[in-house]
PDB file of N, CA and C in Angstrom:
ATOM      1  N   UNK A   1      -5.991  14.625 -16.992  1.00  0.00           N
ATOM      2  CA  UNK A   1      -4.869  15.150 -16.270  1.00  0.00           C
ATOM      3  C   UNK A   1      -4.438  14.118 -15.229  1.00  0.00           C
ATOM      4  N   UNK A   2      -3.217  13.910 -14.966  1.00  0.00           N
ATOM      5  CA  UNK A   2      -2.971  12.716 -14.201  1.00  0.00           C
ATOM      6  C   UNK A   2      -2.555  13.550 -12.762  1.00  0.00           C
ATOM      7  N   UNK A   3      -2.332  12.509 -11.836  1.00  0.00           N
ATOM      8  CA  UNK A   3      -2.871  13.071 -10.427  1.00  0.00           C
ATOM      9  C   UNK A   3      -1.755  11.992  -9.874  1.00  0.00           C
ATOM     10  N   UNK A   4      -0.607  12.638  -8.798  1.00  0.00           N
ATOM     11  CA  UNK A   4       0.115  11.988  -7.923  1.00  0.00           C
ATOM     12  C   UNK A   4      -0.681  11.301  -6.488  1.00  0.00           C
ATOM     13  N   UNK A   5      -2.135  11.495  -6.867  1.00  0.00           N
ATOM     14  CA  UNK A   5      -3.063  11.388  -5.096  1.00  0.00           C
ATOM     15  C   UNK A   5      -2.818   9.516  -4.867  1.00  0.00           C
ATOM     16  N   UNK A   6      -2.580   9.143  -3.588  1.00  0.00           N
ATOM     17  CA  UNK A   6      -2.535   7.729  -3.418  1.00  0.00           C
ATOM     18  C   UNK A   6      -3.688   7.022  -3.478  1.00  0.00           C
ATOM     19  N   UNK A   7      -4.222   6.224  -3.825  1.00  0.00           N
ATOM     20  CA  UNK A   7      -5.625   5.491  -4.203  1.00  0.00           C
ATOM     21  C   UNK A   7      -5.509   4.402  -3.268  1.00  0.00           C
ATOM     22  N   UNK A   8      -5.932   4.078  -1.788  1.00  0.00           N
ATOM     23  CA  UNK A   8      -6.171   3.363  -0.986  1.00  0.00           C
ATOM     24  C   UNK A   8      -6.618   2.141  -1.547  1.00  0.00           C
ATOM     25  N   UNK A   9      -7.778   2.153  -2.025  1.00  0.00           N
ATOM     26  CA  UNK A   9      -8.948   1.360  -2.766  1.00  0.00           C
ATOM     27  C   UNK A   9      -7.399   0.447  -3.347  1.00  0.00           C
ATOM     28  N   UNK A  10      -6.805   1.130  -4.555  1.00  0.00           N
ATOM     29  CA  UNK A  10      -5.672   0.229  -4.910  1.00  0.00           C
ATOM     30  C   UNK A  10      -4.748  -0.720  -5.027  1.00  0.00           C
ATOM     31  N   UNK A  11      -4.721  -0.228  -3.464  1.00  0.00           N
ATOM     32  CA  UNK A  11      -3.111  -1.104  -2.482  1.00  0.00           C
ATOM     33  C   UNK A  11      -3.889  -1.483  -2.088  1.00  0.00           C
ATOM     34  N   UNK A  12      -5.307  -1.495  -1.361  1.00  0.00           N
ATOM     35  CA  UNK A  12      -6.093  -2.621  -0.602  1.00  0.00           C
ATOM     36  C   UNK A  12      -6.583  -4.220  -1.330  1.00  0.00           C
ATOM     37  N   UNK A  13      -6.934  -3.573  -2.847  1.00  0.00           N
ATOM     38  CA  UNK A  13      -6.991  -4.629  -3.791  1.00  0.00           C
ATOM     39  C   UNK A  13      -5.876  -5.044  -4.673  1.00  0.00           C
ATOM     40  N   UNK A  14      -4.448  -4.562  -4.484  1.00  0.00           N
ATOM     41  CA  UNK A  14      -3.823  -5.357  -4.682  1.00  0.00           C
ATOM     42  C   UNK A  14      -3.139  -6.305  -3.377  1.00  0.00           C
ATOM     43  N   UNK A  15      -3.215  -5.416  -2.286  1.00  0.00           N
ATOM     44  CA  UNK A  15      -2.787  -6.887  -1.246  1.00  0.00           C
ATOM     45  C   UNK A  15      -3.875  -7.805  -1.005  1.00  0.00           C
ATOM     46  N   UNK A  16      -5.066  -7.203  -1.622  1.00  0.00           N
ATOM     47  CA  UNK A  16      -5.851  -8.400  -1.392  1.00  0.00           C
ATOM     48  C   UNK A  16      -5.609  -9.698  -2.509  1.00  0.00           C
ATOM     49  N   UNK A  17      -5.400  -9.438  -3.796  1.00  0.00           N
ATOM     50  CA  UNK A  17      -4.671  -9.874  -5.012  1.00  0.00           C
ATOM     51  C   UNK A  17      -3.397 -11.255  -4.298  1.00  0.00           C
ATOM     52  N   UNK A  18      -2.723 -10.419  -3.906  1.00  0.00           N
ATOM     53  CA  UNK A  18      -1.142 -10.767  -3.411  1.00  0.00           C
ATOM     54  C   UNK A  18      -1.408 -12.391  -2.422  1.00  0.00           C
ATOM     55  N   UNK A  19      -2.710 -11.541  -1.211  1.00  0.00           N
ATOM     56  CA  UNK A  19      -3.279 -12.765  -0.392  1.00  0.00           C
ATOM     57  C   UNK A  19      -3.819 -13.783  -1.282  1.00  0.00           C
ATOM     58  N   UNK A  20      -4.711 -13.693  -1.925  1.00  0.00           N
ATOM     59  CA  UNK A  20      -5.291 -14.887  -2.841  1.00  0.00           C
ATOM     60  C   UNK A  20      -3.975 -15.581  -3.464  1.00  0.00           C
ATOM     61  N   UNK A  21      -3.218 -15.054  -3.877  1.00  0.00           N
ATOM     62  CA  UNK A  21      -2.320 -15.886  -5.187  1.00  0.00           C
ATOM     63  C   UNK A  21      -1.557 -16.426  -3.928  1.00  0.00           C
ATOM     64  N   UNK A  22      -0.853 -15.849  -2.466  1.00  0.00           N
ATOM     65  CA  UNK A  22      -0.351 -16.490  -1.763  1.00  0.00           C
ATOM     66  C   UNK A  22      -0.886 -18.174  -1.370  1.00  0.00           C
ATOM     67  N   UNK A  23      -2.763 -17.585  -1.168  1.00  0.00           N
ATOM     68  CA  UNK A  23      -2.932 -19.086  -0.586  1.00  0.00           C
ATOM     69  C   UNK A  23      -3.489 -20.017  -1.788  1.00  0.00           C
ATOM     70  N   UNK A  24      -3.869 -19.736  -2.662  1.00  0.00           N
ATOM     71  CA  UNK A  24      -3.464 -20.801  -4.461  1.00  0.00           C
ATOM     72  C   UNK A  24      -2.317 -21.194  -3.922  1.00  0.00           C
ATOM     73  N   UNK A  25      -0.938 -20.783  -3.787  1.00  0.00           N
ATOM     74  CA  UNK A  25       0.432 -21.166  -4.275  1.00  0.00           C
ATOM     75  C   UNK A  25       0.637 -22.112  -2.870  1.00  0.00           C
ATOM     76  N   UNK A  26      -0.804 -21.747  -2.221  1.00  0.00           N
ATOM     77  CA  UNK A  26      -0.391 -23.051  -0.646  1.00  0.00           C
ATOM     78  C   UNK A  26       0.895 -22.322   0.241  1.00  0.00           C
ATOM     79  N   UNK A  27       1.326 -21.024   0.096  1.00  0.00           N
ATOM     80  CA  UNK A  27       2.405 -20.614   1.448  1.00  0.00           C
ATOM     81  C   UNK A  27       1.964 -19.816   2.102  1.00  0.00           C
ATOM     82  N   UNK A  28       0.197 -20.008   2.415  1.00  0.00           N
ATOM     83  CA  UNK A  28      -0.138 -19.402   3.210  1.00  0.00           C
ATOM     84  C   UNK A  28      -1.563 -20.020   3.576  1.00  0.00           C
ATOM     85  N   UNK A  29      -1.567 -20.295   4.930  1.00  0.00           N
ATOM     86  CA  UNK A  29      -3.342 -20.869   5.472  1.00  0.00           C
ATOM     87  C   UNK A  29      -4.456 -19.944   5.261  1.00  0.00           C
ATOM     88  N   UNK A  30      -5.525 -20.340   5.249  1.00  0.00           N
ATOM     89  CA  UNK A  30      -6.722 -20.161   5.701  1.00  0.00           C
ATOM     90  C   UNK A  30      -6.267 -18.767   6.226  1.00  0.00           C
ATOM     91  N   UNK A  31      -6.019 -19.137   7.681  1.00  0.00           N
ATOM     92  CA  UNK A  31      -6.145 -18.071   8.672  1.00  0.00           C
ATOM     93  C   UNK A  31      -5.101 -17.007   8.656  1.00  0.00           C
ATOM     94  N   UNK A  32      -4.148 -17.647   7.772  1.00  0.00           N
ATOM     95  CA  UNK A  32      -2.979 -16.301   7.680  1.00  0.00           C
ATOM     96  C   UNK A  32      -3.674 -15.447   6.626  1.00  0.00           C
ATOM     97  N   UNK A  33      -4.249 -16.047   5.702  1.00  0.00           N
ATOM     98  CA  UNK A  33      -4.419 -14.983   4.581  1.00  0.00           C
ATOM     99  C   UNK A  33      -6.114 -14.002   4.965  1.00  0.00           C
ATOM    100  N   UNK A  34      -6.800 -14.520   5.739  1.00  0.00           N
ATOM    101  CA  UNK A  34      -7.714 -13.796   6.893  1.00  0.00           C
ATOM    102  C   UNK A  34      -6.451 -12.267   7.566  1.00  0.00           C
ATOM    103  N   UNK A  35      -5.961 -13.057   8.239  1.00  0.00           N
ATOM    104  CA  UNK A  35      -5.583 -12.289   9.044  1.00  0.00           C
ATOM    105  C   UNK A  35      -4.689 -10.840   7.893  1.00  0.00           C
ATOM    106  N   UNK A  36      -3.919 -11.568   7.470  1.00  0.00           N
ATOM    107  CA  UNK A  36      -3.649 -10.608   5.781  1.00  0.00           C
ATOM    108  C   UNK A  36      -4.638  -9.636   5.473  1.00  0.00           C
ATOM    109  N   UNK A  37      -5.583  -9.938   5.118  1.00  0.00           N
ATOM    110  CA  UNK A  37      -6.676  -9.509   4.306  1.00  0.00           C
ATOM    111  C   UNK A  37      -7.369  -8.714   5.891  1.00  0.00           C
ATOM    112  N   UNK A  38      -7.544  -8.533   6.805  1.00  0.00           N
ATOM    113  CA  UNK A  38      -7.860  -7.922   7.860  1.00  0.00           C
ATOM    114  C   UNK A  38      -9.387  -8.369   7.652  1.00  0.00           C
ATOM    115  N   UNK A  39      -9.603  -9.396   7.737  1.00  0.00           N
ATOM    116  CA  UNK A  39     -11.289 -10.284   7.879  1.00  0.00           C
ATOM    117  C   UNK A  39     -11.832 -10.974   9.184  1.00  0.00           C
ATOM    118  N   UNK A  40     -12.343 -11.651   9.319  1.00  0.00           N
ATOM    119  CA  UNK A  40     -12.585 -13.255   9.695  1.00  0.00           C
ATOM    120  C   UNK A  40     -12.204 -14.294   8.810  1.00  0.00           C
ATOM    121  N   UNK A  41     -12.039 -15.122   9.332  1.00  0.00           N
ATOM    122  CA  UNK A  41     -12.015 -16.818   8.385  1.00  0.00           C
ATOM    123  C   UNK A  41     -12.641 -16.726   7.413  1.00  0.00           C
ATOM    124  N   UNK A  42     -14.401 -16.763   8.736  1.00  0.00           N
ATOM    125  CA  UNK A  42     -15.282 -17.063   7.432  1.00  0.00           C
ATOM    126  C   UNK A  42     -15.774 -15.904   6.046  1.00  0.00           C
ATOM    127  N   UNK A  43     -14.818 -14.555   6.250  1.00  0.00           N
ATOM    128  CA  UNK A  43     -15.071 -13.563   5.309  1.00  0.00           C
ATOM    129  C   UNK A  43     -14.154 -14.114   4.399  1.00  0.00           C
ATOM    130  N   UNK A  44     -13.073 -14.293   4.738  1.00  0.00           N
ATOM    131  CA  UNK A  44     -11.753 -14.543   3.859  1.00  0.00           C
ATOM    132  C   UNK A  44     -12.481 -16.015   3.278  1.00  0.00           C
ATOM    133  N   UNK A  45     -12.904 -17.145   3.400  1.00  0.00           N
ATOM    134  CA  UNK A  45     -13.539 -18.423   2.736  1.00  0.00           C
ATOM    135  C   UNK A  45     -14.513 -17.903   1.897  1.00  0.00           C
ATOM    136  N   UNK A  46     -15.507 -16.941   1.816  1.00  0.00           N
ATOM    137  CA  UNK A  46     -16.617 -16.043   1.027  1.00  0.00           C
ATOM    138  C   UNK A  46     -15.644 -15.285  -0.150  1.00  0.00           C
ATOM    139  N   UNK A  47     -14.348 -14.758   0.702  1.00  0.00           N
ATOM    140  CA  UNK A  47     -14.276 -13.844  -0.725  1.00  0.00           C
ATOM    141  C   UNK A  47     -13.424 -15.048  -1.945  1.00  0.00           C
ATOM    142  N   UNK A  48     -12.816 -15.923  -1.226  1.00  0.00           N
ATOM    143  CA  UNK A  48     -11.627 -16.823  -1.918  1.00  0.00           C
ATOM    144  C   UNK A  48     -12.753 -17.678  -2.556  1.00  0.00           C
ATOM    145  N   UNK A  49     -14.180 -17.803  -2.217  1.00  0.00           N
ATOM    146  CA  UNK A  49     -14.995 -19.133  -3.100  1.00  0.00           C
ATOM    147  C   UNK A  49     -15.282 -17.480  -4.168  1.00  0.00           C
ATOM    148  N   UNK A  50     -15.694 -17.026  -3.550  1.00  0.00           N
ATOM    149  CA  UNK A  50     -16.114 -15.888  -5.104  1.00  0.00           C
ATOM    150  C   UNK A  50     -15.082 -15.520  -5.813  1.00  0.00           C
ATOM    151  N   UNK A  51     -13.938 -15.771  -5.492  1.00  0.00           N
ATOM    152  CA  UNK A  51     -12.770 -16.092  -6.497  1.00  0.00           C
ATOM    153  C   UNK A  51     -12.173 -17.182  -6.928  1.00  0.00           C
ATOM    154  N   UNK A  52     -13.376 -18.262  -7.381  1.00  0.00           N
ATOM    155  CA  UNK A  52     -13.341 -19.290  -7.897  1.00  0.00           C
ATOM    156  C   UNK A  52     -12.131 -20.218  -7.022  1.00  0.00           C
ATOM    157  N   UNK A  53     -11.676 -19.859  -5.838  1.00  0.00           N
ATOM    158  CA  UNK A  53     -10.574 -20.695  -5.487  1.00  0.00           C
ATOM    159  C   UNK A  53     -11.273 -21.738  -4.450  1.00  0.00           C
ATOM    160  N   UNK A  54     -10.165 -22.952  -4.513  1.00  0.00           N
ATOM    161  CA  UNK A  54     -11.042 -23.950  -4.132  1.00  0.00           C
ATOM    162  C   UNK A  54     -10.278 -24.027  -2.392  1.00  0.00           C
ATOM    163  N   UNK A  55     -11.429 -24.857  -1.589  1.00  0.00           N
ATOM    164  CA  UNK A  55     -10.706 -23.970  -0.474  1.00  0.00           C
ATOM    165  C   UNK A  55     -10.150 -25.264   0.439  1.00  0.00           C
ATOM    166  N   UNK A  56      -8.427 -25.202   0.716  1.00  0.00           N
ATOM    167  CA  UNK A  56      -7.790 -26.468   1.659  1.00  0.00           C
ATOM    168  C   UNK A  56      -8.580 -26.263   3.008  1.00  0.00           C
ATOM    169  N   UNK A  57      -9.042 -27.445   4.084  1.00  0.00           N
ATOM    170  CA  UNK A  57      -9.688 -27.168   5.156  1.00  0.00           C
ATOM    171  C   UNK A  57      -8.784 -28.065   5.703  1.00  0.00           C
ATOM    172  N   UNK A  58      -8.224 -27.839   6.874  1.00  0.00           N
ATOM    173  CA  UNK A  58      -6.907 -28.205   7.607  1.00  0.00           C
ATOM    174  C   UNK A  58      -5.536 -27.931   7.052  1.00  0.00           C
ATOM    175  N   UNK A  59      -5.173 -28.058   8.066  1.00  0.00           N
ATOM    176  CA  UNK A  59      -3.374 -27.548   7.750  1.00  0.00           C
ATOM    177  C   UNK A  59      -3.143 -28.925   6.495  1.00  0.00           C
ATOM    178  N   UNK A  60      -1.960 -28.424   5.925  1.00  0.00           N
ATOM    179  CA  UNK A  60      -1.609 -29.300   4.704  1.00  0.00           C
ATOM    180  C   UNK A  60      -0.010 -29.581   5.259  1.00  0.00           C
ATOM    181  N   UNK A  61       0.347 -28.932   6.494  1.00  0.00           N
ATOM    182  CA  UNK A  61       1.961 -29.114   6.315  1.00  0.00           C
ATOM    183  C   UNK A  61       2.016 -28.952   7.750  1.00  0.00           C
ATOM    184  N   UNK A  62       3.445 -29.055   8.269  1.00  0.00           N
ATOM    185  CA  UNK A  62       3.086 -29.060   9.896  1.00  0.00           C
ATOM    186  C   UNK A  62       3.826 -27.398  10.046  1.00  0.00           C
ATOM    187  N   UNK A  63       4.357 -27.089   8.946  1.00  0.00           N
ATOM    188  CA  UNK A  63       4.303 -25.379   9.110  1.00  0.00           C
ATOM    189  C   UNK A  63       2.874 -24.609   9.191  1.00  0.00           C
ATOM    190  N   UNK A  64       1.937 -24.878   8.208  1.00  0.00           N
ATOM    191  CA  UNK A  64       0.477 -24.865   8.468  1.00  0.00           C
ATOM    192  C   UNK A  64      -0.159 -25.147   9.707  1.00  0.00           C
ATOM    193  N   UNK A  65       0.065 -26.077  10.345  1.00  0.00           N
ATOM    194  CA  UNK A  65      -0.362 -26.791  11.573  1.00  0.00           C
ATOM    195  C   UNK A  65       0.177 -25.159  12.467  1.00  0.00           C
ATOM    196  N   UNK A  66       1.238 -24.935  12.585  1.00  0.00           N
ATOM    197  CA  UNK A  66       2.046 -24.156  13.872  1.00  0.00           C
ATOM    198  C   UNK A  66       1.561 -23.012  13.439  1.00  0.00           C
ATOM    199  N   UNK A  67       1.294 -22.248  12.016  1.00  0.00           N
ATOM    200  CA  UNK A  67       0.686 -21.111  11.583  1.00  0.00           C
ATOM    201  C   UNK A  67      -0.687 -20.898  12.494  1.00  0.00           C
ATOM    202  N   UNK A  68      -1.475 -21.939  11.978  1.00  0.00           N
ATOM    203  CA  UNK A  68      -2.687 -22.031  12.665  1.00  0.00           C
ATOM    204  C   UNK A  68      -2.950 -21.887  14.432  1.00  0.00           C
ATOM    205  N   UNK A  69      -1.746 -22.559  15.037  1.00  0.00           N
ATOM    206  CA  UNK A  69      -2.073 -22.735  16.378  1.00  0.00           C
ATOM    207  C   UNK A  69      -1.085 -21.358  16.503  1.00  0.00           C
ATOM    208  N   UNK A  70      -0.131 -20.694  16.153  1.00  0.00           N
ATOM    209  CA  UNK A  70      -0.190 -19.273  16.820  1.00  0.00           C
ATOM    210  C   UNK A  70      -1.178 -18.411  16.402  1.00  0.00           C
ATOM    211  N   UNK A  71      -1.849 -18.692  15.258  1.00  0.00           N
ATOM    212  CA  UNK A  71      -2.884 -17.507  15.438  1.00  0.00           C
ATOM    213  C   UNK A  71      -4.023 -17.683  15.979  1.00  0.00           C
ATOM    214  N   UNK A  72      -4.484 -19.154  16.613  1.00  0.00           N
ATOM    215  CA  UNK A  72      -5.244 -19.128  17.572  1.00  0.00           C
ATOM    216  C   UNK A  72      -4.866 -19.312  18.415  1.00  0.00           C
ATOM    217  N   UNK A  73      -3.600 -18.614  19.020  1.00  0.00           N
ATOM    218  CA  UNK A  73      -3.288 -18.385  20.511  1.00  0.00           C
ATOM    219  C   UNK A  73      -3.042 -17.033  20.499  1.00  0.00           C
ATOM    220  N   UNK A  74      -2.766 -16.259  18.918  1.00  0.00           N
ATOM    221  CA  UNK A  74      -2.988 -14.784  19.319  1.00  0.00           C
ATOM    222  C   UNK A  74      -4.447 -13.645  19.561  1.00  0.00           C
ATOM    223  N   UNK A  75      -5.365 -14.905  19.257  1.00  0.00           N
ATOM    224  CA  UNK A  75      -6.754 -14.503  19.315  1.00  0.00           C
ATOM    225  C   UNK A  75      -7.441 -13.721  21.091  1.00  0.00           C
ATOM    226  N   UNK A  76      -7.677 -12.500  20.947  1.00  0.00           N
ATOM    227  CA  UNK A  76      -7.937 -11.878  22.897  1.00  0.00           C
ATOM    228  C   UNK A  76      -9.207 -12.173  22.855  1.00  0.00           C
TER     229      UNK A  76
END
């Protein structure tokens, strides 16, 4: 019997999906796709190596660069 109920679990693993293929495709850092994924760094680097992805360490672009330094200036 099929069921209109919303499946959390779902939308959590597909934006988690969405984050990975973002930072493969490089339009998104390290720390944005952390912050995406509602992690740490180093959770978001654990789950992206167990998804075989290989991992950029420094900004690659100077949009990367400014990504990075507002979100470690939004850090309390």
């Amino acid at each position: 019997m099929a069921t209109d109920r919303h499946n959390p679990h779902a939308d959590h693993t597909e934006e988690l999906a969405t984050t990975i293929g973002l930072y493969v495709l490089g339009e998104i850092s390290l720390g944005k796709a952390a912050e995406r994924a509602d992690v740490t760094r180093w959770e978001m680097k654990e789950i992206l190596t167990e998804a075989g992805v290989e991992i950029r360490l420094g900004p690659q672009t100077m949009d990367d660069l400014e990504d990075e330094v507002e979100t470690a200036l939004d850090i309390e």
